[in-house]
N, C-alpha and C. Protein backbone atom coordinates (compact mmCIF):
# COMPACT_ATOMS: atom_id res chain seq x y z
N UNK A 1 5.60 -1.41 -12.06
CA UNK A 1 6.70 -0.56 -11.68
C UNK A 1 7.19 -0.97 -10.30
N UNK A 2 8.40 -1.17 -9.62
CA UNK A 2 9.03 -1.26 -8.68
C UNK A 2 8.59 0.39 -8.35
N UNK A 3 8.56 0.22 -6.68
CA UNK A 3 8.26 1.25 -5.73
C UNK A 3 9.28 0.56 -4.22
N UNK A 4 10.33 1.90 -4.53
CA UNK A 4 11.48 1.80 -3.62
C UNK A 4 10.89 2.66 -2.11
N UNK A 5 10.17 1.52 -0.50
CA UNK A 5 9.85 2.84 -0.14
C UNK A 5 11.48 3.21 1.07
N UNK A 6 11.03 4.08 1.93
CA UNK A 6 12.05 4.98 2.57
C UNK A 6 13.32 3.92 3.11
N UNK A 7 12.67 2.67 3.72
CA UNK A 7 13.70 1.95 4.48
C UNK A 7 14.26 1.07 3.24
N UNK A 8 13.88 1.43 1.91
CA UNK A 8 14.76 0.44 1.01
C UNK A 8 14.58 -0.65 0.50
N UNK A 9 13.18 -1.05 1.14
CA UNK A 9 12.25 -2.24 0.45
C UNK A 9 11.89 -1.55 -0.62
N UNK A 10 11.64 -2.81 -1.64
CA UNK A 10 10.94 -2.77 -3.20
C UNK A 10 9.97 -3.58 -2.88
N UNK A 11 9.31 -2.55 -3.41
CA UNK A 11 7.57 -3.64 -4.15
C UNK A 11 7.62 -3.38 -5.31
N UNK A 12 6.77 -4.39 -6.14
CA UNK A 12 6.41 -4.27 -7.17
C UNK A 12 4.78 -4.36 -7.05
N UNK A 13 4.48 -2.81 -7.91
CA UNK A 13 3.24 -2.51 -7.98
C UNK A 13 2.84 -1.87 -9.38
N UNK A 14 1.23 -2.67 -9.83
CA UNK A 14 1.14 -2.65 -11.34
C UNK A 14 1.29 -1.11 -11.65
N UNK A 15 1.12 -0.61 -12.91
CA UNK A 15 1.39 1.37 -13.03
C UNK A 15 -0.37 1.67 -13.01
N UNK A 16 -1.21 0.94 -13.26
CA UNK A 16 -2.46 1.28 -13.53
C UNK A 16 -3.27 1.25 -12.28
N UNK A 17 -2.34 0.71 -10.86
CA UNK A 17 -3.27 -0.07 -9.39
C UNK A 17 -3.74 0.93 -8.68
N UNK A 18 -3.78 2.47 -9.31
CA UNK A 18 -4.47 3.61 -8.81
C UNK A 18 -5.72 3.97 -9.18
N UNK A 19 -5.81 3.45 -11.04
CA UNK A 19 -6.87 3.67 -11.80
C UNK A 19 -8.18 2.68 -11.15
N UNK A 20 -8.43 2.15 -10.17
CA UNK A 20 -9.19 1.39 -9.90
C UNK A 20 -10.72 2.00 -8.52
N UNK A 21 -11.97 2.01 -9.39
CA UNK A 21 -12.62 2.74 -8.55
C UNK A 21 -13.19 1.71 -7.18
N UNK A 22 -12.90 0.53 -7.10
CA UNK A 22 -13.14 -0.03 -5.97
C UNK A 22 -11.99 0.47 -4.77
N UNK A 23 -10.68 0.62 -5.43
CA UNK A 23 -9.62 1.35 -4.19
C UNK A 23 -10.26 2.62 -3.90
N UNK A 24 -10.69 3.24 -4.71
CA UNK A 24 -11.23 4.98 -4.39
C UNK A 24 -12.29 4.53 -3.14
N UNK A 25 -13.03 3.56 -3.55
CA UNK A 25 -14.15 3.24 -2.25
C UNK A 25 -13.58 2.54 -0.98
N UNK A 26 -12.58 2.19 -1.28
CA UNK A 26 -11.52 1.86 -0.17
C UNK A 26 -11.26 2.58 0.45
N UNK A 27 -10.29 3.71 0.07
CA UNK A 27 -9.73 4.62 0.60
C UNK A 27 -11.06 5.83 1.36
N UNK A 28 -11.96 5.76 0.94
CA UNK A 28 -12.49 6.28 1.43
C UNK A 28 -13.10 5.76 2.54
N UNK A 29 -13.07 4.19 2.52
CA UNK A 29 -13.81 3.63 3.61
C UNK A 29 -12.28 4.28 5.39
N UNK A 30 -11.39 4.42 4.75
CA UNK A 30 -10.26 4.46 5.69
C UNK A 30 -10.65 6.07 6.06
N UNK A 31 -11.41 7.07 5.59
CA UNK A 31 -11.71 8.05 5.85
C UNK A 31 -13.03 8.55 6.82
N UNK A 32 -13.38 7.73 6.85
CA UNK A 32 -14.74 6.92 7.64
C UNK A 32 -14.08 6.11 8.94
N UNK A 33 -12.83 5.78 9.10
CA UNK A 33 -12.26 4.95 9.78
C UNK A 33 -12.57 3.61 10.00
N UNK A 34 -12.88 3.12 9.14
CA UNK A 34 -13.36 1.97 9.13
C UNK A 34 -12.04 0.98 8.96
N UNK A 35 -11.48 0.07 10.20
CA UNK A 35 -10.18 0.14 10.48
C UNK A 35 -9.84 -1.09 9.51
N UNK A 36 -10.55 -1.99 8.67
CA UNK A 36 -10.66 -3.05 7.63
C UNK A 36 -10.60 -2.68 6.52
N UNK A 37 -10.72 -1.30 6.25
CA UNK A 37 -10.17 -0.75 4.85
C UNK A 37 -8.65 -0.70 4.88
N UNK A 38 -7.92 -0.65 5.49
CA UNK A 38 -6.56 -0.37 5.05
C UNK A 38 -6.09 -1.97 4.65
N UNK A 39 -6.63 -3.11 4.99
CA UNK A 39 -6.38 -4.00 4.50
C UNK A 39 -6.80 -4.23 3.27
N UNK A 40 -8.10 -3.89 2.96
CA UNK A 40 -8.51 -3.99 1.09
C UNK A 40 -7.44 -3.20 0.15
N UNK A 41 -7.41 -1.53 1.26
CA UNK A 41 -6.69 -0.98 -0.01
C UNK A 41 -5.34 -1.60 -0.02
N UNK A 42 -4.64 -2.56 0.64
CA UNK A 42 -3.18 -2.95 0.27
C UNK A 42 -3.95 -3.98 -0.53
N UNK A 43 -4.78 -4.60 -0.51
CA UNK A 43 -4.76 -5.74 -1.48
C UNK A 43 -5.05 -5.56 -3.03
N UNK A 44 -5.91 -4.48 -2.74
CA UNK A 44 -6.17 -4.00 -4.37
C UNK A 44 -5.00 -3.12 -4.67
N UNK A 45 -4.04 -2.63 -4.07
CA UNK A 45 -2.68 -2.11 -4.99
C UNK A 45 -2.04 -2.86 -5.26
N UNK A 46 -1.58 -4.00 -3.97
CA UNK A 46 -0.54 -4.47 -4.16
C UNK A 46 -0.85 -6.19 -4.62
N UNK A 47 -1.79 -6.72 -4.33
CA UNK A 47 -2.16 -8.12 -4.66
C UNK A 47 -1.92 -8.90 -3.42
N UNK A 48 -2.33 -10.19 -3.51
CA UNK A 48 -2.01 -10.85 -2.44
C UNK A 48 -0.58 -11.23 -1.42
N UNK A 49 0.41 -11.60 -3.13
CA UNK A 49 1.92 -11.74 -2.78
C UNK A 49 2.60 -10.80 -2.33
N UNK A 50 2.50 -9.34 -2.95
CA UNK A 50 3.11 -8.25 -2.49
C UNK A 50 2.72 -7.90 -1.30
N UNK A 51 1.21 -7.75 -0.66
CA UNK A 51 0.95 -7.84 -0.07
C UNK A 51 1.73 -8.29 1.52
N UNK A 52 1.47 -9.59 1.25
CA UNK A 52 2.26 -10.45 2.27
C UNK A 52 3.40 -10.05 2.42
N UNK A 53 4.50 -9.56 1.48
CA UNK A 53 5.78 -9.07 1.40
C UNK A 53 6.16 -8.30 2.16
N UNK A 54 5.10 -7.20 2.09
CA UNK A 54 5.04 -5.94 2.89
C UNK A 54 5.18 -6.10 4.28
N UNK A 55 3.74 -7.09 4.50
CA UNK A 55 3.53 -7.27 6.08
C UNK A 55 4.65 -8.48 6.92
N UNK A 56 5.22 -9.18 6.00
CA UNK A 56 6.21 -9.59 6.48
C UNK A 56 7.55 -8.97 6.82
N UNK A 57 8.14 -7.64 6.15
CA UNK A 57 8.77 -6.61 6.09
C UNK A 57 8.76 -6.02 7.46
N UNK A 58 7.41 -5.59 7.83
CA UNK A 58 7.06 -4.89 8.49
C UNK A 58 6.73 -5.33 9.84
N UNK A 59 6.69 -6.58 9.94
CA UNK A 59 6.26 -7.58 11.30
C UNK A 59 7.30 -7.23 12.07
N UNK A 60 6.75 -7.47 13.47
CA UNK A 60 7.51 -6.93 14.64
C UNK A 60 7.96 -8.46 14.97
N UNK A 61 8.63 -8.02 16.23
CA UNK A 61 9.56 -9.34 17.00
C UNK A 61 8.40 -10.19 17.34
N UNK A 62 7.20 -9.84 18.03
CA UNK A 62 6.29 -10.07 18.54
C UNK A 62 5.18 -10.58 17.34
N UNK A 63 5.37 -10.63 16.18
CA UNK A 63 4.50 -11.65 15.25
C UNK A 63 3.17 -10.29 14.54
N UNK A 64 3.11 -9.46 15.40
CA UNK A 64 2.35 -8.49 14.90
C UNK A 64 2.63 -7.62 13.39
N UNK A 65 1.74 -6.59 13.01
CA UNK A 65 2.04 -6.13 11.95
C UNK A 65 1.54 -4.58 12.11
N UNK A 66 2.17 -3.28 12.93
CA UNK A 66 1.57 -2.92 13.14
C UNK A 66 0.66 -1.81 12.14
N UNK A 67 -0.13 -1.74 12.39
CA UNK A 67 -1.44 -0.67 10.72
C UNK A 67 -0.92 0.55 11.02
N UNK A 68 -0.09 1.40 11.64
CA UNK A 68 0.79 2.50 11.39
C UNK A 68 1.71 2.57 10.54
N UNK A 69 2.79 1.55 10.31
CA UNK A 69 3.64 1.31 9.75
C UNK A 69 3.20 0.73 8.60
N UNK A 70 2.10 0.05 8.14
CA UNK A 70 1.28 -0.30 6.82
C UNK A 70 0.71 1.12 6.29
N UNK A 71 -0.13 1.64 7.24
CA UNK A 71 -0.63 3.10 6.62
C UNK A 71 0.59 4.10 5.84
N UNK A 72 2.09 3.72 6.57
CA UNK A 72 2.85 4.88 6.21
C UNK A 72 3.76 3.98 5.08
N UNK A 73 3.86 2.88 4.94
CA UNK A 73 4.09 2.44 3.50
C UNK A 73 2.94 2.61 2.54
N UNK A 74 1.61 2.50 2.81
CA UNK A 74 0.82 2.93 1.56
C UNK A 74 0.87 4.32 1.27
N UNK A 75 1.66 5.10 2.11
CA UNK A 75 1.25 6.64 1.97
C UNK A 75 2.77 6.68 0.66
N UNK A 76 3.54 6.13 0.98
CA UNK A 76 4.96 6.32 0.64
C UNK A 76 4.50 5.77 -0.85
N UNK A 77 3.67 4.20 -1.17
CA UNK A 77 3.59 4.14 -2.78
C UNK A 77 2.80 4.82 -3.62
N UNK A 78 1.56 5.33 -2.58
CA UNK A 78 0.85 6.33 -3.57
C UNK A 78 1.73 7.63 -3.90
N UNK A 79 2.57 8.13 -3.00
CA UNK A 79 3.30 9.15 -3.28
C UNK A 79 3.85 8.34 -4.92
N UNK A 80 4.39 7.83 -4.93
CA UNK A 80 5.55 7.09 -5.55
C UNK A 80 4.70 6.82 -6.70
N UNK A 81 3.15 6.39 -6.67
CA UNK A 81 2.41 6.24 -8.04
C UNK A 81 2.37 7.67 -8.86
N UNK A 82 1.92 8.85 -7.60
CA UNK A 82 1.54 9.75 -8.41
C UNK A 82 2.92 10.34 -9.13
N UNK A 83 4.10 10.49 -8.48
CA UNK A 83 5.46 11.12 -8.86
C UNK A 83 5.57 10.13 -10.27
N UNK A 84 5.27 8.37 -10.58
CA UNK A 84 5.60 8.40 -11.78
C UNK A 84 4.67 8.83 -12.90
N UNK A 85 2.86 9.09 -12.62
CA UNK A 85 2.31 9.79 -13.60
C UNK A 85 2.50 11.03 -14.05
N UNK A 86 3.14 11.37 -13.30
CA UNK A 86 3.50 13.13 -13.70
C UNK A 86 5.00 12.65 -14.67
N UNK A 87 5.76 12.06 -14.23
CA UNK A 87 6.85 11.90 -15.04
C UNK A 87 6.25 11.10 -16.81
N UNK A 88 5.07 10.93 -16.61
CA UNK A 88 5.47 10.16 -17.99
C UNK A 88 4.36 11.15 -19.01
């Protein structure tokens, strides 16, 4: 499924990349603050390519990428996963 987030970028992200219990141990590692989980969980939603997409999107003038602006696009596709399981 394409996931349109706020500033108008598309990703494409599989419909099933929620069903996965290694992201659940992800996400939880980000609850723990363990500041290397937010990089697994983009890789297990989004894959390597999308991935990169994102953080290239999101790169500053300065070559950086900052993990605020990654945290608040992953917040925006999980929104966006769960809004299409309820729709179907």
């Amino acid at each position: 499924m394409n996931v349109t987030l706020k500033d108008g970028f598309v990703l494409e992200v599989a419909d099933n990349a929620a069903d996965n219990m290694e992201l659940v141990d992800a996400l939880a590692d980000t609850q723990d603050e363990d500041p290397l989980a937010m990089s697994r969980v983009c890789l297990l939603v989004l894959g390597k390519t999308q991935r990169k997409a994102l953080y290239d999107h999101l790169r500053c003038e300065d070559g950086r990428v900052p993990v605020a602006a990654v945290s608040g696009a992953v917040a925006e596709i999980f929104t966006a996963l769960g809004s299409a399981g309820k729709n179907s």
